[in-house]
N, C-alpha and C. Protein backbone atom coordinates (compact mmCIF):
# COMPACT_ATOMS: atom_id res chain seq x y z
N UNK A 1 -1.59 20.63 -0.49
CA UNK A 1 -2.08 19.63 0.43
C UNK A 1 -1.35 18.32 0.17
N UNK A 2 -0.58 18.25 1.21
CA UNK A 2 0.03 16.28 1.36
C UNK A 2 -1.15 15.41 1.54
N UNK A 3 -1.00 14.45 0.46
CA UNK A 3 -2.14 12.88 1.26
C UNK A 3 -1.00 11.79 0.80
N UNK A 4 -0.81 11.25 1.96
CA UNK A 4 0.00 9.82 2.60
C UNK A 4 -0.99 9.03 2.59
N UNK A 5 -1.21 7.57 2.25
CA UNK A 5 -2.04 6.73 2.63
C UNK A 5 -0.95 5.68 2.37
N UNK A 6 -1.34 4.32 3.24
CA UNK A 6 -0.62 3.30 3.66
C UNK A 6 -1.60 2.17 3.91
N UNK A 7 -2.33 1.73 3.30
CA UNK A 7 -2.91 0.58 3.75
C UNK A 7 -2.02 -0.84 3.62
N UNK A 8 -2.35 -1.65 4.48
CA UNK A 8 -1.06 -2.80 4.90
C UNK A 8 -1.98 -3.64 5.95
N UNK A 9 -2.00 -5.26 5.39
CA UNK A 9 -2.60 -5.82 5.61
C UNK A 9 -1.90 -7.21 6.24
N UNK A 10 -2.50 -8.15 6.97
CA UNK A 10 -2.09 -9.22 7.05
C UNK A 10 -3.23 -10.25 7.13
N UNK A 11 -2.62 -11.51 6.08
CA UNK A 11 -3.52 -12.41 5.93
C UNK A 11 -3.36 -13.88 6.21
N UNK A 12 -4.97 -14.76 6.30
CA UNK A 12 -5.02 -15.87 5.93
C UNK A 12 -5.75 -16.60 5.32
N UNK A 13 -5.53 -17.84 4.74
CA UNK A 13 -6.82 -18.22 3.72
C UNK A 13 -6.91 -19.45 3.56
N UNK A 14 -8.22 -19.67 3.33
CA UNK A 14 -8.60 -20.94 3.35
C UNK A 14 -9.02 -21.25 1.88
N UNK A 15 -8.42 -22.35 1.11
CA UNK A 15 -7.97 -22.29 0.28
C UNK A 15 -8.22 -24.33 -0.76
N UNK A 16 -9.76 -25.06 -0.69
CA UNK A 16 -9.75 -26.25 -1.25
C UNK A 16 -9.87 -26.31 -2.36
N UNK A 17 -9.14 -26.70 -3.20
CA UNK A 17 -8.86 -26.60 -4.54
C UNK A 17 -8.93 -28.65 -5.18
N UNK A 18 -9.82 -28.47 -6.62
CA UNK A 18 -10.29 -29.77 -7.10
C UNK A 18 -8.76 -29.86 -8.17
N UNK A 19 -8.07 -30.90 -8.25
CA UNK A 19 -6.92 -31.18 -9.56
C UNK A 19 -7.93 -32.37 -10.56
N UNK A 20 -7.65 -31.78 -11.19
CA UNK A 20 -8.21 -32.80 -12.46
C UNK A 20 -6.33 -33.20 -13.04
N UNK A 21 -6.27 -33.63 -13.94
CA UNK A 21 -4.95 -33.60 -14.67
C UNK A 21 -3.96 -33.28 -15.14
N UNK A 22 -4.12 -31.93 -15.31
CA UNK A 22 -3.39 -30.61 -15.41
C UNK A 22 -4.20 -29.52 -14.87
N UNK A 23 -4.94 -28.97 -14.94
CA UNK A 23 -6.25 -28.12 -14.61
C UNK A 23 -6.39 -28.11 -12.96
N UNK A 24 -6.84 -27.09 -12.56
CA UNK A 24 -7.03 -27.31 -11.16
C UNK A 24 -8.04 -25.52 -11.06
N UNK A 25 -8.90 -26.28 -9.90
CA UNK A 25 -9.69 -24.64 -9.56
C UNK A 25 -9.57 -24.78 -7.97
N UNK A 26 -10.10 -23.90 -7.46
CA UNK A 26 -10.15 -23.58 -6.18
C UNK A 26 -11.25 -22.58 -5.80
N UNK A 27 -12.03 -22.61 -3.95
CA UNK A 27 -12.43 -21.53 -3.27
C UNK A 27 -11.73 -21.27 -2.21
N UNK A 28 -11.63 -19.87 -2.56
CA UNK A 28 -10.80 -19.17 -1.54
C UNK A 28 -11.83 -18.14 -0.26
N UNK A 29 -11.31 -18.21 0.50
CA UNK A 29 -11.80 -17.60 1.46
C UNK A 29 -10.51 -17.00 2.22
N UNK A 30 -10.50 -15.72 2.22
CA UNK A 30 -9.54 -14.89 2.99
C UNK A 30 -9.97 -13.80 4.10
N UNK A 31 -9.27 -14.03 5.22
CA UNK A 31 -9.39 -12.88 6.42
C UNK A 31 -7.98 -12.49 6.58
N UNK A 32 -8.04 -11.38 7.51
CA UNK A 32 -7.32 -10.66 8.60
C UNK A 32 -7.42 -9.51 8.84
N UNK A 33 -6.04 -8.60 8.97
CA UNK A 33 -6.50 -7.51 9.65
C UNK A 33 -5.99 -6.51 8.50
N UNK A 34 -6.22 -5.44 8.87
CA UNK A 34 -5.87 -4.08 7.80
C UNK A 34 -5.45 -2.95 8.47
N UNK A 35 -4.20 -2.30 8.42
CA UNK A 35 -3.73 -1.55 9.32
C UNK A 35 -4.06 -0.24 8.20
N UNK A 36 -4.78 0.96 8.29
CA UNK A 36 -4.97 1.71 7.41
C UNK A 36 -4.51 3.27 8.24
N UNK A 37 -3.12 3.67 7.41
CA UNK A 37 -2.95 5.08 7.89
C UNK A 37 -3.25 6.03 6.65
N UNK A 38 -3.20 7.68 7.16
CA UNK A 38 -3.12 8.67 5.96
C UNK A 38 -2.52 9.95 6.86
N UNK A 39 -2.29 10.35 6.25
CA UNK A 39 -1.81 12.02 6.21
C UNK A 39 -1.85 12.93 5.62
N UNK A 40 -2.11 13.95 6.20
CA UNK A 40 -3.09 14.88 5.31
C UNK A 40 -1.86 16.20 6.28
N UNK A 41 -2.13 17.69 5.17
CA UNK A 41 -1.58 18.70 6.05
C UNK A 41 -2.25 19.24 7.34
N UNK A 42 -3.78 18.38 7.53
CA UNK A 42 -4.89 18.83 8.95
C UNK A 42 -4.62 17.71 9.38
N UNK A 43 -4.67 16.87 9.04
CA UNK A 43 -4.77 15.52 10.24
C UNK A 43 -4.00 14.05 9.94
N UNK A 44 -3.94 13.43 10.61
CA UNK A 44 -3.44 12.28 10.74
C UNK A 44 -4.70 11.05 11.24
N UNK A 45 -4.64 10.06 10.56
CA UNK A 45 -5.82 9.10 10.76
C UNK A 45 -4.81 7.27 10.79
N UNK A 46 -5.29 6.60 11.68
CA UNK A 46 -4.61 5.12 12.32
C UNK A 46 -5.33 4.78 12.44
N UNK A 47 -5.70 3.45 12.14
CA UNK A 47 -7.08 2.38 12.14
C UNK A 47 -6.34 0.29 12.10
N UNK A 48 -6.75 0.28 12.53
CA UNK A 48 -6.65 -1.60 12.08
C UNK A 48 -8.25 -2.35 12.25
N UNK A 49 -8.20 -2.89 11.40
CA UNK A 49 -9.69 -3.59 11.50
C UNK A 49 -9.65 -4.71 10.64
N UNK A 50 -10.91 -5.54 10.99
CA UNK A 50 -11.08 -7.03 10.47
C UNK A 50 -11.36 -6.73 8.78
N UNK A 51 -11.06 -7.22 7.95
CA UNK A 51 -11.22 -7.70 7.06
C UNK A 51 -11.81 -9.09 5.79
N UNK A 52 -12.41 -8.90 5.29
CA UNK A 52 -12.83 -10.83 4.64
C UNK A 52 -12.78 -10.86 2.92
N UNK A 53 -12.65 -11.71 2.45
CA UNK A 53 -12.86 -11.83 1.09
C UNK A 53 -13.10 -12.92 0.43
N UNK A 54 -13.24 -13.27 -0.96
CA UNK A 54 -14.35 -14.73 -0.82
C UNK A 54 -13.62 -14.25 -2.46
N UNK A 55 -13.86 -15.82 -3.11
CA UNK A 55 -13.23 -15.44 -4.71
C UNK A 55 -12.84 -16.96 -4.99
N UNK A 56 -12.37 -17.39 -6.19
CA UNK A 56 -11.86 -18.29 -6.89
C UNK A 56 -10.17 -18.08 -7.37
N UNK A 57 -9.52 -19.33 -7.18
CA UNK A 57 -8.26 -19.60 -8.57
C UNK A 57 -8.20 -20.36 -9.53
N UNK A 58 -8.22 -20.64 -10.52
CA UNK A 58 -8.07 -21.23 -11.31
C UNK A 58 -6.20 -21.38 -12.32
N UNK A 59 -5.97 -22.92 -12.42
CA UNK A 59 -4.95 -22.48 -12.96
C UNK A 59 -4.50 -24.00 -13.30
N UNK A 60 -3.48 -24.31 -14.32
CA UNK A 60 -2.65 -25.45 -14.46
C UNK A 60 -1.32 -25.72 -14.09
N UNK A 61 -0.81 -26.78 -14.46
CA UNK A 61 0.47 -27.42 -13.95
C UNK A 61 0.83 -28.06 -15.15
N UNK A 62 2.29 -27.17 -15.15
CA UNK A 62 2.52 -27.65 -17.11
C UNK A 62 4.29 -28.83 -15.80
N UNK A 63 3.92 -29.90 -16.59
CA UNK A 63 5.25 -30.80 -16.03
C UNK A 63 5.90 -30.76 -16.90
N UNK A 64 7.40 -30.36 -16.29
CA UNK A 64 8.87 -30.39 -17.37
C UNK A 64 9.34 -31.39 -17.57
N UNK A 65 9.99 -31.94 -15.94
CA UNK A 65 9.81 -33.53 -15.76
C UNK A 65 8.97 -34.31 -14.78
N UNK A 66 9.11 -35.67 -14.44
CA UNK A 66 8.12 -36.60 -13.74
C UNK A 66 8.03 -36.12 -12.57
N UNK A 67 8.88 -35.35 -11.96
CA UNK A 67 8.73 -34.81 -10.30
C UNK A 67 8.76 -33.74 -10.57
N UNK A 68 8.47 -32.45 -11.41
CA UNK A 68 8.79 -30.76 -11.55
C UNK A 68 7.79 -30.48 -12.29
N UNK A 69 7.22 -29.79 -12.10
CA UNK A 69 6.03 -28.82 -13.23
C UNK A 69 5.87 -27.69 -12.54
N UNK A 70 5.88 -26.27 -13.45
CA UNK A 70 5.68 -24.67 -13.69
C UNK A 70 4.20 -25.12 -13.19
N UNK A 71 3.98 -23.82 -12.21
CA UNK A 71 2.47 -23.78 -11.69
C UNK A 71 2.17 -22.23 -12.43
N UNK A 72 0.88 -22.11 -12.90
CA UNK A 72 0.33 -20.95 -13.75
C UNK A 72 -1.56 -20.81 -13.15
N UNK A 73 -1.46 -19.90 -12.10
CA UNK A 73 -2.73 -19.89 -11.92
C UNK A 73 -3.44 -18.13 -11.68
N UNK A 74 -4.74 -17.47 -11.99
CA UNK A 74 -5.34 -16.53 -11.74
C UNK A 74 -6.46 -16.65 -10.73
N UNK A 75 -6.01 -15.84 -9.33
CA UNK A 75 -6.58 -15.62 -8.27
C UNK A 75 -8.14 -14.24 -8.62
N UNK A 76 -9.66 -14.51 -8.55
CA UNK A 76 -10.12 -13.34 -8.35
C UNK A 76 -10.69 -13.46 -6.96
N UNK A 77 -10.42 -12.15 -5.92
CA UNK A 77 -11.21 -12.02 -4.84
C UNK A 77 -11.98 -10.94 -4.97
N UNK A 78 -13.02 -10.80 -3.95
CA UNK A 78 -14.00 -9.66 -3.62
C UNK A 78 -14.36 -9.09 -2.21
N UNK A 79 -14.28 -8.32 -1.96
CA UNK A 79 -14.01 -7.91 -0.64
C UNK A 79 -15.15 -8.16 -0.11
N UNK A 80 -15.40 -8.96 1.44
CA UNK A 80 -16.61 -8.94 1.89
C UNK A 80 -16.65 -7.75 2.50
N UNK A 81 -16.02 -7.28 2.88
CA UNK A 81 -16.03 -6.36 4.40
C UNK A 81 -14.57 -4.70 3.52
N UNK A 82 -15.75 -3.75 2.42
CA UNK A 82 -14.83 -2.96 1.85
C UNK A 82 -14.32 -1.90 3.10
N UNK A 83 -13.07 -1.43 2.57
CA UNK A 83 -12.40 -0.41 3.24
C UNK A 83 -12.24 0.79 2.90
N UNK A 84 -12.34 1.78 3.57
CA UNK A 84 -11.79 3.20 2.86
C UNK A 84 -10.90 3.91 4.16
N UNK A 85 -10.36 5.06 3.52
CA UNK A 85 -9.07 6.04 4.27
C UNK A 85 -9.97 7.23 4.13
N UNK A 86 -10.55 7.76 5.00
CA UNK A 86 -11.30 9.35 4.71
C UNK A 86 -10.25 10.20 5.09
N UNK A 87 -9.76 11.27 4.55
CA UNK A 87 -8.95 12.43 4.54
C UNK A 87 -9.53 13.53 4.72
N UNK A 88 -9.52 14.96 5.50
CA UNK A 88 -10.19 16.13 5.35
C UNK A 88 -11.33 16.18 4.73
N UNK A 89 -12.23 15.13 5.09
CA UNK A 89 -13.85 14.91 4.13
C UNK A 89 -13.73 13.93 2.96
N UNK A 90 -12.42 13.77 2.82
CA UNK A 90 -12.33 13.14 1.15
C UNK A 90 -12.29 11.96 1.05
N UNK A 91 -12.67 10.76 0.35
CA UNK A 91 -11.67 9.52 0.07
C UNK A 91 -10.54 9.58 -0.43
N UNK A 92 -9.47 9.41 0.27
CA UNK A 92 -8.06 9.42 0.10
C UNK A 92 -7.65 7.61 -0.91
N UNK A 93 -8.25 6.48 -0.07
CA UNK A 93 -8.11 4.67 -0.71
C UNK A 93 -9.56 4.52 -0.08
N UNK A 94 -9.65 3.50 -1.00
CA UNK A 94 -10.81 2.48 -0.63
C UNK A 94 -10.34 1.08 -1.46
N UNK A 95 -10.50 -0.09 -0.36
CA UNK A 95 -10.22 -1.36 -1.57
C UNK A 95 -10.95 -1.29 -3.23
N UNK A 96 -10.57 -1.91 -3.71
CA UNK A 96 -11.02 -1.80 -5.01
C UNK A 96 -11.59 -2.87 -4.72
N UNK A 97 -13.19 -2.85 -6.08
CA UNK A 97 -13.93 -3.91 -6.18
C UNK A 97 -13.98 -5.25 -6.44
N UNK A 98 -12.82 -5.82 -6.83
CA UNK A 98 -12.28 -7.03 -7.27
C UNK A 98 -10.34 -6.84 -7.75
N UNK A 99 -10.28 -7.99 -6.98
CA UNK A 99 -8.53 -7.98 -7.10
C UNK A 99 -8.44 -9.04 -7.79
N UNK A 100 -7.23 -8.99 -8.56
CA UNK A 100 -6.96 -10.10 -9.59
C UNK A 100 -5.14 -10.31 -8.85
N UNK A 101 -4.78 -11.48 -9.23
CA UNK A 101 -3.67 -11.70 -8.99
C UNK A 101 -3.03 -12.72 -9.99
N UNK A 102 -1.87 -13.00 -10.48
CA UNK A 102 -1.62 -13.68 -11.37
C UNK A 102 0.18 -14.62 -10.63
N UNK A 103 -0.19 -15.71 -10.44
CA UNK A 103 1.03 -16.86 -10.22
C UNK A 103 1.59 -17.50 -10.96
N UNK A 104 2.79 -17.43 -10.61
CA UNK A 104 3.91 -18.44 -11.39
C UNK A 104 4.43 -18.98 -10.55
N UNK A 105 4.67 -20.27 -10.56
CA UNK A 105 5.54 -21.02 -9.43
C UNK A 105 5.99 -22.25 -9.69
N UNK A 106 6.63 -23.01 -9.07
CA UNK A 106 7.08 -24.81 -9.18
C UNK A 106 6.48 -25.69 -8.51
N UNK A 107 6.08 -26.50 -9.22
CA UNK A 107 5.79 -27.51 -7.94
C UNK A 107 6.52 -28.59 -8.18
N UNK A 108 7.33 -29.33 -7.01
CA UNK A 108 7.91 -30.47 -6.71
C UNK A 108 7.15 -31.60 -6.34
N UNK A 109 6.97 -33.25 -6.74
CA UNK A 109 6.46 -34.05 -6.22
C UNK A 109 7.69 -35.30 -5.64
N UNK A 110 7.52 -35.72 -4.14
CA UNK A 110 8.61 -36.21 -3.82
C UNK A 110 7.69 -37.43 -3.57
């Protein structure tokens, strides 16, 4: 038995975050849509549907120099609205219960 699954999403988020001095947190609020396929050797299954998720980041800003600092922050979300892929009776995906994400980045001040 083949199982294909493809879940593929597109997002947006709303995203106010407090800076203290280095330190910074945030609430996140994320939507969009979720395009969820599978394949199976009986059937084939195509879906898109709304999606939501709700969660925190937390993270700092280490400065190298007066206009440049490394951004270091951990995203957790939680799915408002979970998903699954049913296959020939089975669960093939389902979102997982909490997503973690981990950033590295720059920030420039001009």
């Amino acid at each position: 038995m083949l199982r294909f699954v493809v879940p593929e999403g597109r997002l947006a988020e709303i995203v106010p975050c407090y800076h203290g001095s280095a330190a910074f947190a945030c609430v996140m609020l994320a939507g969009g849509a979720i395009r969820r396929e599978g394949v199976s050797d009986a059937e084939f299954t195509h879906t898109t549907t709304f999606y939501a998720m709700a969660g925190g980041r937390g993270g700092v800003e280490i400065p190298i120099v007066s206009v440049l600092a490394v951004l270091l922050a951990v995203d957790v979300l939680i799915p408002l609205t979970p998903k699954a892929i049913v296959l020939e009776g089975g669960e093939a995906w389902s979102s997982p219960p909490v997503g973690l994400a981990l950033n590295i980045g720059a920030l420039a001040r001009f």
